[in-house]
Every structure is written in C-alpha cells, then in structure tokens.
PDB file of N, CA and C in Angstrom:
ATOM      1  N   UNK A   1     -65.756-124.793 -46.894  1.00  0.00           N
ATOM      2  CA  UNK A   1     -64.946-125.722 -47.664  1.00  0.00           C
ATOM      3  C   UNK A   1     -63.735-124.982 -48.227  1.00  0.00           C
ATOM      4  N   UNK A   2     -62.432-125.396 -48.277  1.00  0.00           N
ATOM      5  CA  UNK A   2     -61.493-125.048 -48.598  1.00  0.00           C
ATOM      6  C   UNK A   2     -61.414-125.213 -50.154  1.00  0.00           C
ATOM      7  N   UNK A   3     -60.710-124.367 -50.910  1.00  0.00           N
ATOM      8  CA  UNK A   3     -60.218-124.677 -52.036  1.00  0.00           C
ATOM      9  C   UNK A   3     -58.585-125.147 -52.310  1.00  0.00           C
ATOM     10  N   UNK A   4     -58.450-125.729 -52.664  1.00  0.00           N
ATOM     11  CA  UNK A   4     -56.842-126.250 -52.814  1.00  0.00           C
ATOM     12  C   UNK A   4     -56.081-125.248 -53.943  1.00  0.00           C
ATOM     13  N   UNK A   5     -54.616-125.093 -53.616  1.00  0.00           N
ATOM     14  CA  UNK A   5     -54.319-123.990 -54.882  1.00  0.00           C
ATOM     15  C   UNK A   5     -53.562-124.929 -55.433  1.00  0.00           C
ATOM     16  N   UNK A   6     -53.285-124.674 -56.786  1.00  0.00           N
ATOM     17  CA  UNK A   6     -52.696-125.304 -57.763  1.00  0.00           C
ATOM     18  C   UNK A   6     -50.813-125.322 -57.666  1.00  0.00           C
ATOM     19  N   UNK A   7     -50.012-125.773 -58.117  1.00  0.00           N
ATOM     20  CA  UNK A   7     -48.511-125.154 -57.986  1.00  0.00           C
ATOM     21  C   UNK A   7     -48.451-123.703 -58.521  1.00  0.00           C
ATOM     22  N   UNK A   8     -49.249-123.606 -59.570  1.00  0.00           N
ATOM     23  CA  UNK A   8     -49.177-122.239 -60.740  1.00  0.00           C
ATOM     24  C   UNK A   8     -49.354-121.103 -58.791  1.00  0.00           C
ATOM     25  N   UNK A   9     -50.538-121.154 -58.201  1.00  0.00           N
ATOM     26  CA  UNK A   9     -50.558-120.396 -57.441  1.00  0.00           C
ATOM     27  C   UNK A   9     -49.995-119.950 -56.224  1.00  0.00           C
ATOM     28  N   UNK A  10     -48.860-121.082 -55.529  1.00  0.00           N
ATOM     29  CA  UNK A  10     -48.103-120.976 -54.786  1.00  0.00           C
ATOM     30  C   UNK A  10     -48.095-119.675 -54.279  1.00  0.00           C
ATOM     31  N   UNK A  11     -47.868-119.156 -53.390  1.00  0.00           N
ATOM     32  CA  UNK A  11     -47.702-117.840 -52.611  1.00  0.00           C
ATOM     33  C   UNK A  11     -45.868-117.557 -52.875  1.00  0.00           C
ATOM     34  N   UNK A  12     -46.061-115.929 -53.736  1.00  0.00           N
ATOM     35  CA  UNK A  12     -44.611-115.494 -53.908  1.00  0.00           C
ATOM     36  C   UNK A  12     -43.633-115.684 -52.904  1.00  0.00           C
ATOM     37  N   UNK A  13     -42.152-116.205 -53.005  1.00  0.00           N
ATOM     38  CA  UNK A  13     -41.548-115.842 -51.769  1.00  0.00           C
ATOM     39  C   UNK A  13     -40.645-114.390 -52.305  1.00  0.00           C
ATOM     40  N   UNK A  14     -40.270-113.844 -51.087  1.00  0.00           N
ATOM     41  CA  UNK A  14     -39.698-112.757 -51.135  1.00  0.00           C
ATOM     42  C   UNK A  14     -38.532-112.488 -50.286  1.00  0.00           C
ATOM     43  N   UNK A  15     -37.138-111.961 -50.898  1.00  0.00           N
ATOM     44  CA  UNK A  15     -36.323-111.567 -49.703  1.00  0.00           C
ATOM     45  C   UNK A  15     -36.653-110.677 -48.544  1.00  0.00           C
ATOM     46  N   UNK A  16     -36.176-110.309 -47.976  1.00  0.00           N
ATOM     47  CA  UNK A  16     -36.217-109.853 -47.040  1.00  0.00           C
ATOM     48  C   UNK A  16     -35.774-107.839 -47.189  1.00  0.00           C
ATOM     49  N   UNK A  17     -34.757-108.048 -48.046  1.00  0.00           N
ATOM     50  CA  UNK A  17     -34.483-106.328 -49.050  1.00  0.00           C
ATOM     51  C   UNK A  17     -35.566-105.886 -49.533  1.00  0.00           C
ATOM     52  N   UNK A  18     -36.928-106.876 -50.033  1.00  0.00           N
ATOM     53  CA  UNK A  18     -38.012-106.554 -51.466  1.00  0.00           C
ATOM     54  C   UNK A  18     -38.845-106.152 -50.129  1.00  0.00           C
ATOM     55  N   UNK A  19     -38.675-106.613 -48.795  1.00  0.00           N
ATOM     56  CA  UNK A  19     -39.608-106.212 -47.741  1.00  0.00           C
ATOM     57  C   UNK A  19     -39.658-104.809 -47.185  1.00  0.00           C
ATOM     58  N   UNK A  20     -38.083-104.897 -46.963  1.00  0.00           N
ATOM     59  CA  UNK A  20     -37.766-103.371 -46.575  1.00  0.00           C
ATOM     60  C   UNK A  20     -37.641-102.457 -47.679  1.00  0.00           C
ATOM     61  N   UNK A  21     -37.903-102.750 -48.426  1.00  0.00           N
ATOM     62  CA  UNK A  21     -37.641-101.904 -49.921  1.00  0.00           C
ATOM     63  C   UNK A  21     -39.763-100.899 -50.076  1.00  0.00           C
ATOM     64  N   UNK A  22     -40.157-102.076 -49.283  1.00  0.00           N
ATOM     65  CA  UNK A  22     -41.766-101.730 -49.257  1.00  0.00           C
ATOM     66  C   UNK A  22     -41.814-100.377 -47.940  1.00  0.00           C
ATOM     67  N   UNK A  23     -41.188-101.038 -46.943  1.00  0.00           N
ATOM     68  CA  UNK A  23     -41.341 -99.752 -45.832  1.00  0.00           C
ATOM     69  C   UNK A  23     -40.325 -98.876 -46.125  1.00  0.00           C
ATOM     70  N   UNK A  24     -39.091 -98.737 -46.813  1.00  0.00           N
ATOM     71  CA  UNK A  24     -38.579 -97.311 -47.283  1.00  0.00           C
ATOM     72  C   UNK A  24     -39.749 -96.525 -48.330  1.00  0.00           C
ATOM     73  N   UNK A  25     -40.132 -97.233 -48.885  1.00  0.00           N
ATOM     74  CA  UNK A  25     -41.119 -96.397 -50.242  1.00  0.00           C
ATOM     75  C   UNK A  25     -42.912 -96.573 -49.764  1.00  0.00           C
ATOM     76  N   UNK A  26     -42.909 -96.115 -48.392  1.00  0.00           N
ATOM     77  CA  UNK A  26     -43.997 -96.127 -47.636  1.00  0.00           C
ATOM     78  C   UNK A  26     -45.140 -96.835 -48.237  1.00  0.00           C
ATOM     79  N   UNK A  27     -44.766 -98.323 -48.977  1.00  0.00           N
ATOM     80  CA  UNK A  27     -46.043 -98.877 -49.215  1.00  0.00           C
ATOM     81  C   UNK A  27     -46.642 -99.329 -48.686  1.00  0.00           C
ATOM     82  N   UNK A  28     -48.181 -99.809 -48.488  1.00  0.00           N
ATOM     83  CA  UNK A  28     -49.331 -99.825 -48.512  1.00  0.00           C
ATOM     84  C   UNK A  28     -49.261-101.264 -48.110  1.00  0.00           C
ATOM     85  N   UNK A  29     -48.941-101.961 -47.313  1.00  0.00           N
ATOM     86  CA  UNK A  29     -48.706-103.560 -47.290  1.00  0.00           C
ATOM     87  C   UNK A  29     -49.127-104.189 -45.915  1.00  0.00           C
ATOM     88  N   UNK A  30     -49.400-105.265 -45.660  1.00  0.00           N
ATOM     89  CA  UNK A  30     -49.845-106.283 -43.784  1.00  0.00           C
ATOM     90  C   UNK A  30     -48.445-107.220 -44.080  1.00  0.00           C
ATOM     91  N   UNK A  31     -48.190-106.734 -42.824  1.00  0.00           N
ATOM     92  CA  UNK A  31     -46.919-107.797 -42.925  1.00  0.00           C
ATOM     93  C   UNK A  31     -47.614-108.738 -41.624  1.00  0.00           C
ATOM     94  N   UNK A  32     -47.634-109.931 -41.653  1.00  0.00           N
ATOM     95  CA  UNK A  32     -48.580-111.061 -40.961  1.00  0.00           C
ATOM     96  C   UNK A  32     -47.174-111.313 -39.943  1.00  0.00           C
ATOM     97  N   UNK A  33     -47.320-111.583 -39.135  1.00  0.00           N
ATOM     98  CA  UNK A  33     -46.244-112.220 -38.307  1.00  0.00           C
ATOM     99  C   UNK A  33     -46.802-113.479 -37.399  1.00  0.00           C
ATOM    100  N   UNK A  34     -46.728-114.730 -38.047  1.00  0.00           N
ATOM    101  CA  UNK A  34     -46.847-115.846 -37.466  1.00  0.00           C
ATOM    102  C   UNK A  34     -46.208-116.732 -36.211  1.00  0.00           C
ATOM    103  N   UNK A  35     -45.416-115.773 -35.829  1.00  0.00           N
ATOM    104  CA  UNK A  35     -44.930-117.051 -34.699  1.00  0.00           C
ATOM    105  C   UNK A  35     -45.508-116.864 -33.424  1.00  0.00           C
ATOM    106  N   UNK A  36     -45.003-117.758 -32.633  1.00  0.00           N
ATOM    107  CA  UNK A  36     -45.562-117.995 -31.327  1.00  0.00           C
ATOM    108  C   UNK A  36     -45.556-116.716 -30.136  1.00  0.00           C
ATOM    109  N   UNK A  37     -46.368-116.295 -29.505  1.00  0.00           N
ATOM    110  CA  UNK A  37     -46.235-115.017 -28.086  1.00  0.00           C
ATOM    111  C   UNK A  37     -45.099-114.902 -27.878  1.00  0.00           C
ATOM    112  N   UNK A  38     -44.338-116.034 -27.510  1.00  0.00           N
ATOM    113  CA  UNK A  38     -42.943-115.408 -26.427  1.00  0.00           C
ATOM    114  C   UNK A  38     -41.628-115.467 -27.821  1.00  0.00           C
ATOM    115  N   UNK A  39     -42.176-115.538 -29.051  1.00  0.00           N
ATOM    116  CA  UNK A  39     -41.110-115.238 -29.897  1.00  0.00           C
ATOM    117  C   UNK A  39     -41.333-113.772 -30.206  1.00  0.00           C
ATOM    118  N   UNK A  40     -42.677-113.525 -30.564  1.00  0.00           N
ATOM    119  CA  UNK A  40     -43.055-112.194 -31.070  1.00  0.00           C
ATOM    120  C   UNK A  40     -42.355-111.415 -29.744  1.00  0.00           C
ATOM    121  N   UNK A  41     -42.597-111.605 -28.964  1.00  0.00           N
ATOM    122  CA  UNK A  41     -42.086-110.512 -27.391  1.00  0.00           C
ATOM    123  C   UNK A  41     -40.868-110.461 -27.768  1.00  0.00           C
ATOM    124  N   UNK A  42     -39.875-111.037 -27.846  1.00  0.00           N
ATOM    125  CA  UNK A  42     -38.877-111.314 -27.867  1.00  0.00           C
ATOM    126  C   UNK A  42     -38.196-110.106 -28.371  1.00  0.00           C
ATOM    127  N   UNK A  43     -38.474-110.597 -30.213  1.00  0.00           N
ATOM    128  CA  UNK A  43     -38.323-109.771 -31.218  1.00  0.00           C
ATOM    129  C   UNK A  43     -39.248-109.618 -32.206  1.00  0.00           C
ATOM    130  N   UNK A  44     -39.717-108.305 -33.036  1.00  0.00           N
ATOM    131  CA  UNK A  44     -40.978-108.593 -33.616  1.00  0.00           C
ATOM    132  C   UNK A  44     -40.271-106.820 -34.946  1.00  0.00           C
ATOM    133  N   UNK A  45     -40.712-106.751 -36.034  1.00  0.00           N
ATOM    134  CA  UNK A  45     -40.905-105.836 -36.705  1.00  0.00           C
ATOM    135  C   UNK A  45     -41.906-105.005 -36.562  1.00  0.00           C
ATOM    136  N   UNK A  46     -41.758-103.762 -36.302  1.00  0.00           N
ATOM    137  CA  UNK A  46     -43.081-102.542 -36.061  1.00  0.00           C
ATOM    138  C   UNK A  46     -44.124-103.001 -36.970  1.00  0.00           C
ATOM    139  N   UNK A  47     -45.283-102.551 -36.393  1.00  0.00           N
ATOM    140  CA  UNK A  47     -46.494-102.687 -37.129  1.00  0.00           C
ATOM    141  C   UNK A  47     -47.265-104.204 -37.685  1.00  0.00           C
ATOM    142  N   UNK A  48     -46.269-104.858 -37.495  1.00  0.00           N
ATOM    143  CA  UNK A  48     -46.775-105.967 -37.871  1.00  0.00           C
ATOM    144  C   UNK A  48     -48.077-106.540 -37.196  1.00  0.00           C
ATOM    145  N   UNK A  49     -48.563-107.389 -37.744  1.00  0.00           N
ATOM    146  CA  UNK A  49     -49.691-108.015 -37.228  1.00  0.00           C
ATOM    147  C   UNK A  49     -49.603-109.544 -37.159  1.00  0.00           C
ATOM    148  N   UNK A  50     -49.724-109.480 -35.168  1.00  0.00           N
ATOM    149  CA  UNK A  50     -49.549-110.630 -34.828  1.00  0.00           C
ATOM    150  C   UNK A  50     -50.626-111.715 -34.786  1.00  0.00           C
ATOM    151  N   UNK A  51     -50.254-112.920 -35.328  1.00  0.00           N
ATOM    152  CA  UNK A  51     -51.266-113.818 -35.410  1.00  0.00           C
ATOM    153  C   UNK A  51     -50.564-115.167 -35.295  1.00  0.00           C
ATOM    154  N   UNK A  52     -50.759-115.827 -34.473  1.00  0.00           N
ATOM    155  CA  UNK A  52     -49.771-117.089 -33.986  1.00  0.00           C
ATOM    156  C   UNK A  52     -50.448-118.147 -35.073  1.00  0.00           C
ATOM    157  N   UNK A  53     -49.624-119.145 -35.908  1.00  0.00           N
ATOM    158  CA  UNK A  53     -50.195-119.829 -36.763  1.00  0.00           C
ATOM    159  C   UNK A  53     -51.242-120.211 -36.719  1.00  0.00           C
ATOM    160  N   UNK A  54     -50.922-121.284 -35.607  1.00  0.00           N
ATOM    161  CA  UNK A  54     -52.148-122.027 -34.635  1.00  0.00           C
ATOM    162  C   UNK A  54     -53.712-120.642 -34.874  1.00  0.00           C
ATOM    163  N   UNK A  55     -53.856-119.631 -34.859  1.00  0.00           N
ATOM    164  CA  UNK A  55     -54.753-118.945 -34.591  1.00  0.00           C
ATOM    165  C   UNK A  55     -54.982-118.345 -36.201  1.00  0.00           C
ATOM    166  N   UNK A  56     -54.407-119.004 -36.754  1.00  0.00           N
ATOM    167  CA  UNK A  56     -54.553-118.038 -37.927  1.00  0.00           C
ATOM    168  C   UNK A  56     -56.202-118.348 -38.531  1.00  0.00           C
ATOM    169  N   UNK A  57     -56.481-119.282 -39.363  1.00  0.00           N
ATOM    170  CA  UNK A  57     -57.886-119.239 -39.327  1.00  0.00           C
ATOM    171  C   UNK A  57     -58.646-118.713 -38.616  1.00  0.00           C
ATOM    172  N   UNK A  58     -58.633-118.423 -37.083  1.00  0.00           N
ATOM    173  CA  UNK A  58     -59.360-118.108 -36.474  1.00  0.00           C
ATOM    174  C   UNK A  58     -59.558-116.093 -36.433  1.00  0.00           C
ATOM    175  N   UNK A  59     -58.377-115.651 -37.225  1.00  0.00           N
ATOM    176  CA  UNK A  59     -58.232-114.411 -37.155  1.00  0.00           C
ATOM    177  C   UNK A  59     -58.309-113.847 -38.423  1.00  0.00           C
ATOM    178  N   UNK A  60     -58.870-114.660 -39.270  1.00  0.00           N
ATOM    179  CA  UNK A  60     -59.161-114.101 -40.688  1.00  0.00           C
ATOM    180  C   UNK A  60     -59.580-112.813 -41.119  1.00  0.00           C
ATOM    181  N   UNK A  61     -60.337-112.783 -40.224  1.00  0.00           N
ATOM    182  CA  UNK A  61     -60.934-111.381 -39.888  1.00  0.00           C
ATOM    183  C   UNK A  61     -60.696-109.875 -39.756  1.00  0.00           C
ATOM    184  N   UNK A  62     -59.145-110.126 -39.393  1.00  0.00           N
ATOM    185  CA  UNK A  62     -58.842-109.374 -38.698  1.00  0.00           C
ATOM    186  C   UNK A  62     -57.429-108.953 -39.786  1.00  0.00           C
ATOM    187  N   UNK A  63     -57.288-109.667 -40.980  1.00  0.00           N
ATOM    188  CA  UNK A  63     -56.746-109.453 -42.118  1.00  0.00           C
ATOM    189  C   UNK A  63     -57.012-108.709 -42.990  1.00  0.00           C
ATOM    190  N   UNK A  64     -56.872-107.749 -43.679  1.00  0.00           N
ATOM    191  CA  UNK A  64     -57.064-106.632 -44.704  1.00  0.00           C
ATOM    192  C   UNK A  64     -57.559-107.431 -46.322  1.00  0.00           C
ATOM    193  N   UNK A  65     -58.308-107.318 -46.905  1.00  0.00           N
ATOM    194  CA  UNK A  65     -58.523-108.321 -48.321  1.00  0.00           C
ATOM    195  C   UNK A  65     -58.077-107.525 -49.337  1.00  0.00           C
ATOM    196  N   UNK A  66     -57.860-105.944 -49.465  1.00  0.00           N
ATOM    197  CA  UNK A  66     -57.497-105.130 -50.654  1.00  0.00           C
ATOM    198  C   UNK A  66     -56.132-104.838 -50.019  1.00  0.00           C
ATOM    199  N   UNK A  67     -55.014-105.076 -49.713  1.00  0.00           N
ATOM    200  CA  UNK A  67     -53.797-104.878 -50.094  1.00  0.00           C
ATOM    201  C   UNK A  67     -52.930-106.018 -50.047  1.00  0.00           C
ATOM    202  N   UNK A  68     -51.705-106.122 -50.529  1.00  0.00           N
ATOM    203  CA  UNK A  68     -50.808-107.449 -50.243  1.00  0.00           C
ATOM    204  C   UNK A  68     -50.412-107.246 -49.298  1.00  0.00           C
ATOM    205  N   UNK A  69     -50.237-109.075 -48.695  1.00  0.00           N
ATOM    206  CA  UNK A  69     -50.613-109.395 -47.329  1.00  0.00           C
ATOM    207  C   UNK A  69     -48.305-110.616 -47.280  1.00  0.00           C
ATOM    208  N   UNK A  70     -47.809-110.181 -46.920  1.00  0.00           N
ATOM    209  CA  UNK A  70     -46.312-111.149 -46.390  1.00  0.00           C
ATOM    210  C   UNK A  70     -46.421-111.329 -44.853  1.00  0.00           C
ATOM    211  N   UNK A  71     -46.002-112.774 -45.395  1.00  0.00           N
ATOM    212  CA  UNK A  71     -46.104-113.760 -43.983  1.00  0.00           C
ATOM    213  C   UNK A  71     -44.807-113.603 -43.924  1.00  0.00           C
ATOM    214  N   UNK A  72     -44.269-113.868 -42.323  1.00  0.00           N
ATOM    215  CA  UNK A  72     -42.988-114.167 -41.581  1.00  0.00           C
ATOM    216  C   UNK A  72     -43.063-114.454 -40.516  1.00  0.00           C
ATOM    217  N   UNK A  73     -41.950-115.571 -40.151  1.00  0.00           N
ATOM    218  CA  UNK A  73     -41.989-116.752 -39.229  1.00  0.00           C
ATOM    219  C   UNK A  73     -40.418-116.132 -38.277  1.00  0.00           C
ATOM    220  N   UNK A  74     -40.165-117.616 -38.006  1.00  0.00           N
ATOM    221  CA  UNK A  74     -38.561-117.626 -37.708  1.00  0.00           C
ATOM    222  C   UNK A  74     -37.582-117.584 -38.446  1.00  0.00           C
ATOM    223  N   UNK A  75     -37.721-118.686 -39.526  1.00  0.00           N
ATOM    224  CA  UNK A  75     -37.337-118.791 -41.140  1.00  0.00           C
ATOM    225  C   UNK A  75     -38.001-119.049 -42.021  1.00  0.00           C
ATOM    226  N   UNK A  76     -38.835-119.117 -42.182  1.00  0.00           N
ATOM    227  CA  UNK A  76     -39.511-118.825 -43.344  1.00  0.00           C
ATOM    228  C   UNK A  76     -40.941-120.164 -43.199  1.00  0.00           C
ATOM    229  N   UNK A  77     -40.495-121.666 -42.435  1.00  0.00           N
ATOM    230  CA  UNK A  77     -41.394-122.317 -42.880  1.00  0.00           C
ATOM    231  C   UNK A  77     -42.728-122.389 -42.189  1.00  0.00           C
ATOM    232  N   UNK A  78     -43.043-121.698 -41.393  1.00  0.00           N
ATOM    233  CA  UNK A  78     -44.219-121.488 -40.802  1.00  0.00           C
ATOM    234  C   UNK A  78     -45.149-120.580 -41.489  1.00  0.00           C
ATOM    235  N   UNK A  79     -44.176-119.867 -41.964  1.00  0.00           N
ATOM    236  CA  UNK A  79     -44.821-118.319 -42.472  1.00  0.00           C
ATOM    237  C   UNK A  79     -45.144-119.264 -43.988  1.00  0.00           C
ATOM    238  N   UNK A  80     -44.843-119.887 -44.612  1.00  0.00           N
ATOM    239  CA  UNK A  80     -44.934-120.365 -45.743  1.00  0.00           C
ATOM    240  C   UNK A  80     -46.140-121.541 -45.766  1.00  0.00           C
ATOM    241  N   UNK A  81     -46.854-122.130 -44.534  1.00  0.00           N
ATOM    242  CA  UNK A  81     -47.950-122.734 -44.475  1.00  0.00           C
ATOM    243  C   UNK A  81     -49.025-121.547 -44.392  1.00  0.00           C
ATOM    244  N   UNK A  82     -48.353-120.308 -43.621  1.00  0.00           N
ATOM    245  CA  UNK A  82     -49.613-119.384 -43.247  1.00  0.00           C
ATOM    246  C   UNK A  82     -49.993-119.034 -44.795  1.00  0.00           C
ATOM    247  N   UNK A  83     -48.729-118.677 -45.471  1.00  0.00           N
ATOM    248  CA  UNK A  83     -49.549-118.239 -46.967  1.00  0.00           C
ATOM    249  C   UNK A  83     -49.994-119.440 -47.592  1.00  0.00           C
ATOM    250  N   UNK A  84     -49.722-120.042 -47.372  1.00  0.00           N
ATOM    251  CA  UNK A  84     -50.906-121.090 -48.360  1.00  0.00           C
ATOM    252  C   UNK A  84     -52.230-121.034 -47.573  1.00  0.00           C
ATOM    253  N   UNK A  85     -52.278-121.379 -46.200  1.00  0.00           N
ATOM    254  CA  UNK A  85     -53.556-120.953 -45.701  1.00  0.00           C
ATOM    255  C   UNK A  85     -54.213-119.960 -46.046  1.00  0.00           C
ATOM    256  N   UNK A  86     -53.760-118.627 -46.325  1.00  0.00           N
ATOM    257  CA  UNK A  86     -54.190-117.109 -46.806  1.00  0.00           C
ATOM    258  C   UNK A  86     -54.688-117.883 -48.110  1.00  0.00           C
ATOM    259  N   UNK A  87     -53.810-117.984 -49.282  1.00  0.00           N
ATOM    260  CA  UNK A  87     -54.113-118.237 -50.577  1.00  0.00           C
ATOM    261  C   UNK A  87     -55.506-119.256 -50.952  1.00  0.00           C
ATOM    262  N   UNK A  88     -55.787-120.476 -49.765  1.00  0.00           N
ATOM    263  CA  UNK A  88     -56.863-121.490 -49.808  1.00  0.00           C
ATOM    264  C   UNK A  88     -57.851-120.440 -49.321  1.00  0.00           C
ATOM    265  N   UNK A  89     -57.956-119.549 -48.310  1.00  0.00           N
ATOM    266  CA  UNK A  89     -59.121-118.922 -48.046  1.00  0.00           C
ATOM    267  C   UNK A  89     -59.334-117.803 -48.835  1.00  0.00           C
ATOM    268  N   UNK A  90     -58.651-117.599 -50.179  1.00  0.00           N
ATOM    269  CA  UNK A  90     -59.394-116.620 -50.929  1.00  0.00           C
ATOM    270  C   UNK A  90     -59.043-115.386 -50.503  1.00  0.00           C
ATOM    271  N   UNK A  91     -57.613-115.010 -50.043  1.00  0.00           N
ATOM    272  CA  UNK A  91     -56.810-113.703 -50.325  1.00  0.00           C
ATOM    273  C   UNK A  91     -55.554-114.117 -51.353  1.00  0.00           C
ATOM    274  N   UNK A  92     -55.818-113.000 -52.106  1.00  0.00           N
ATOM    275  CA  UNK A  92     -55.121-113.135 -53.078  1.00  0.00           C
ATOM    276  C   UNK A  92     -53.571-112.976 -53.702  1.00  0.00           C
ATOM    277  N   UNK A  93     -53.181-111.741 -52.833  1.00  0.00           N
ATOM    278  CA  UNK A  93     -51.656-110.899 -52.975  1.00  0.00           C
ATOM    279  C   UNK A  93     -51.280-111.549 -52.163  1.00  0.00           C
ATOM    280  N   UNK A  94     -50.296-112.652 -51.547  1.00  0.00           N
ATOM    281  CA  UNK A  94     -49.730-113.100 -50.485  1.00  0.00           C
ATOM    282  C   UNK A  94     -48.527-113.563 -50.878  1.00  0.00           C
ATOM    283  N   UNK A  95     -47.617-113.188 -50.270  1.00  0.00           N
ATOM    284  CA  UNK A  95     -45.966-113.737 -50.282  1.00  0.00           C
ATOM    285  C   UNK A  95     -45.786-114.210 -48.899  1.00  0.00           C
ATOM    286  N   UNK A  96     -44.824-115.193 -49.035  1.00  0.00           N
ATOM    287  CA  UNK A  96     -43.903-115.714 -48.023  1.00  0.00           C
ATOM    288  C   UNK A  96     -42.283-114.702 -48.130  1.00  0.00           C
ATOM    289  N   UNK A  97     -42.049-114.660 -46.723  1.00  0.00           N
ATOM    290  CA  UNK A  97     -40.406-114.063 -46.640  1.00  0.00           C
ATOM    291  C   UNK A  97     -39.733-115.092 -46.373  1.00  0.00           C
ATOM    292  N   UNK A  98     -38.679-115.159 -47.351  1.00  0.00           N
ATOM    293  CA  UNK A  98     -37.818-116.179 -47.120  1.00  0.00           C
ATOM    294  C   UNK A  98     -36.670-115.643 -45.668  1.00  0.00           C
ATOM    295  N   UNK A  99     -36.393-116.929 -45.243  1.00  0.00           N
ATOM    296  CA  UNK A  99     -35.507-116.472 -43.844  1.00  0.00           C
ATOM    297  C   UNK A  99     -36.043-115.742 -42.879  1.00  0.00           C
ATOM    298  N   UNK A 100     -36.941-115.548 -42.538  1.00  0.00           N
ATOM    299  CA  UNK A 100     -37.995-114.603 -42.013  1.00  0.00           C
ATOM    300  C   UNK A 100     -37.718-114.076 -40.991  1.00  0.00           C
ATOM    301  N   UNK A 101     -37.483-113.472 -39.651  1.00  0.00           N
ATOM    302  CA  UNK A 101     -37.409-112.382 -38.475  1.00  0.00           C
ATOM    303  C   UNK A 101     -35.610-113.038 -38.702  1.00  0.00           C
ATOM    304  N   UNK A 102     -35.362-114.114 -38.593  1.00  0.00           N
ATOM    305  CA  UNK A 102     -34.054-114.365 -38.723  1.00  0.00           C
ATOM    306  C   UNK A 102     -33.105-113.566 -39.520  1.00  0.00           C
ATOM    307  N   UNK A 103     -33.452-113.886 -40.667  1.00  0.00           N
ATOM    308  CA  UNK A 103     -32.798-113.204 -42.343  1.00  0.00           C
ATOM    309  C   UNK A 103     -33.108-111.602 -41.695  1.00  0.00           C
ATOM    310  N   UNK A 104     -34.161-111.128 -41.457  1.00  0.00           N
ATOM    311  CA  UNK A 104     -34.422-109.528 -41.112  1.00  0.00           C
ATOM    312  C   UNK A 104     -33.218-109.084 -40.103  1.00  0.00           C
ATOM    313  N   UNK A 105     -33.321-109.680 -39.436  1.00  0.00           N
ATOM    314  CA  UNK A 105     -32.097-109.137 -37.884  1.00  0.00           C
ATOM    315  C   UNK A 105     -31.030-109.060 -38.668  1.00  0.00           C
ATOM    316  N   UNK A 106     -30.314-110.563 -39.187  1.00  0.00           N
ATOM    317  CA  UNK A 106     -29.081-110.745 -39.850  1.00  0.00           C
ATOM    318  C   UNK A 106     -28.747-109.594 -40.918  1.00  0.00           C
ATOM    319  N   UNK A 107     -29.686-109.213 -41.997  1.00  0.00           N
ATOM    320  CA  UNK A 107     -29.267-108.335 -42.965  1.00  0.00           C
ATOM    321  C   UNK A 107     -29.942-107.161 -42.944  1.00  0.00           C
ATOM    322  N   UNK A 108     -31.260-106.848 -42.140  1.00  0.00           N
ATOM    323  CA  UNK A 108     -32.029-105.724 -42.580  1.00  0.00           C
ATOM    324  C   UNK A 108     -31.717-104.982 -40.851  1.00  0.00           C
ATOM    325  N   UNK A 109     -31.944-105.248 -40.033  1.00  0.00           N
ATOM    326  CA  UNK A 109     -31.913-104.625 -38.788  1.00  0.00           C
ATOM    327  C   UNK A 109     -31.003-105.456 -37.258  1.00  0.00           C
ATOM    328  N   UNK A 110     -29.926-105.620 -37.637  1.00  0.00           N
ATOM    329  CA  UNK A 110     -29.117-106.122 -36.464  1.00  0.00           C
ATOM    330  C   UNK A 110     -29.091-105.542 -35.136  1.00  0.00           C
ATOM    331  N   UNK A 111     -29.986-104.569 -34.711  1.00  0.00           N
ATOM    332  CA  UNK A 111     -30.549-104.491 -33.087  1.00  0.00           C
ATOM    333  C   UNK A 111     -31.488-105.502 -33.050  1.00  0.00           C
ATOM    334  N   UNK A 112     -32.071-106.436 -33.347  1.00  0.00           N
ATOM    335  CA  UNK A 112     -33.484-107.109 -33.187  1.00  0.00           C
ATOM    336  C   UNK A 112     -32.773-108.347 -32.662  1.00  0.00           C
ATOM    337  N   UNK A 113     -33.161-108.364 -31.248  1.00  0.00           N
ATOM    338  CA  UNK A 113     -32.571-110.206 -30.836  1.00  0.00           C
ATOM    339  C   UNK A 113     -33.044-111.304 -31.522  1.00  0.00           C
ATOM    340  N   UNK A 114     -32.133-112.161 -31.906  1.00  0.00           N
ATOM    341  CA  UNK A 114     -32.538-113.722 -32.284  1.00  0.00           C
ATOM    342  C   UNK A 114     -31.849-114.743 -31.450  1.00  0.00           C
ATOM    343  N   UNK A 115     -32.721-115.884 -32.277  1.00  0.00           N
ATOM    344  CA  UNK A 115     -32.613-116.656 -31.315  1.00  0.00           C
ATOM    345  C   UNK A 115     -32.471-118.199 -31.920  1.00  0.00           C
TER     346      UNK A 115
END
C-alpha cells in the first residue's frame, strides 16, 4: 500500500549548479536518471543510474536508502513524478532537478547532445 505525501513533503527541486556543486565536492549522492533507453544512449551523465520511469517501481531495489537520491529527466517533469514515487515508497532525501539532462548540457556540460 502506498502512502500519499502531504504538500509539506514534496520532493526538493534543485538547479542543476547545486548538482554539480555535489560532484565537484565529491559527495556521496544517486543521481536516478529516468528517461527512456534511446534517450539515456544518446546522452546520459557519468555514473548515473539508469532506470526508465515506466520501470521505476520495479527497480526499487536497486536504489541506495542511506544517501540522497536526485531524479533527472529531459526537463524536469518525469523526473519530478519519479520523486514523488521515491518519496510514497518511503525514501526519504529525494530532489527533483529542475530542467534536467537539458538545463545540464545547456549550462553545466555543453559536449552532451540534446535533443
């Protein structure tokens, strides 16, 4: 059974600087990457962990429960259902990236194709 979260609990959003600001200062973080196979191929951020929305429940598992966990999409609104999904199943640290692989290429890493 799911629990519903309240507004108070909404999943943080975060720029995209507060992201890379985590991998310059080698923190400790799962960056979730929600979109579809032939987007992730495409273009994708190192290390991330791929989990296509659609599959996300099904890969719960395979999610870390002791560190904070940021979702990212194309722009942000996929990645922003995945954290509420995270937040209903009882992980706790979860942000959404606003503008998500998009906003990243545009301001954080302009070799990364978009699309």
């Amino acid at each position: 059974m799911l629990n519903f979260i309240s507004l108070m609990d909404l999943p943080r959003t975060v720029l995209v600087q507060e992201v890379k600001g985590l991998f310059d200062h080698k923190a400790v973080f799962c960056l979730i990457d929600v979109r579809l196979d032939w987007e992730f191929e495409l273009c994708h951020i190192e290390n991330s962990l791929h989990l296509p929305l659609d599959q996300l429940t099904q890969g719960l598992q395979k999610i870390p429960t002791d560190i904070p966990l940021y979702t990212l999409c194309h722009h942000g609104v996929r990645s922003q259902q995945a954290a509420i999904i995270l937040k209903n199943a009882g992980f706790k640290d979860v942000s959404n990236i606003k503008g998500g692989i998009d906003a990243w290429a545009k301001e954080i890493d302009p070799t990364l194709k978009t699309y």
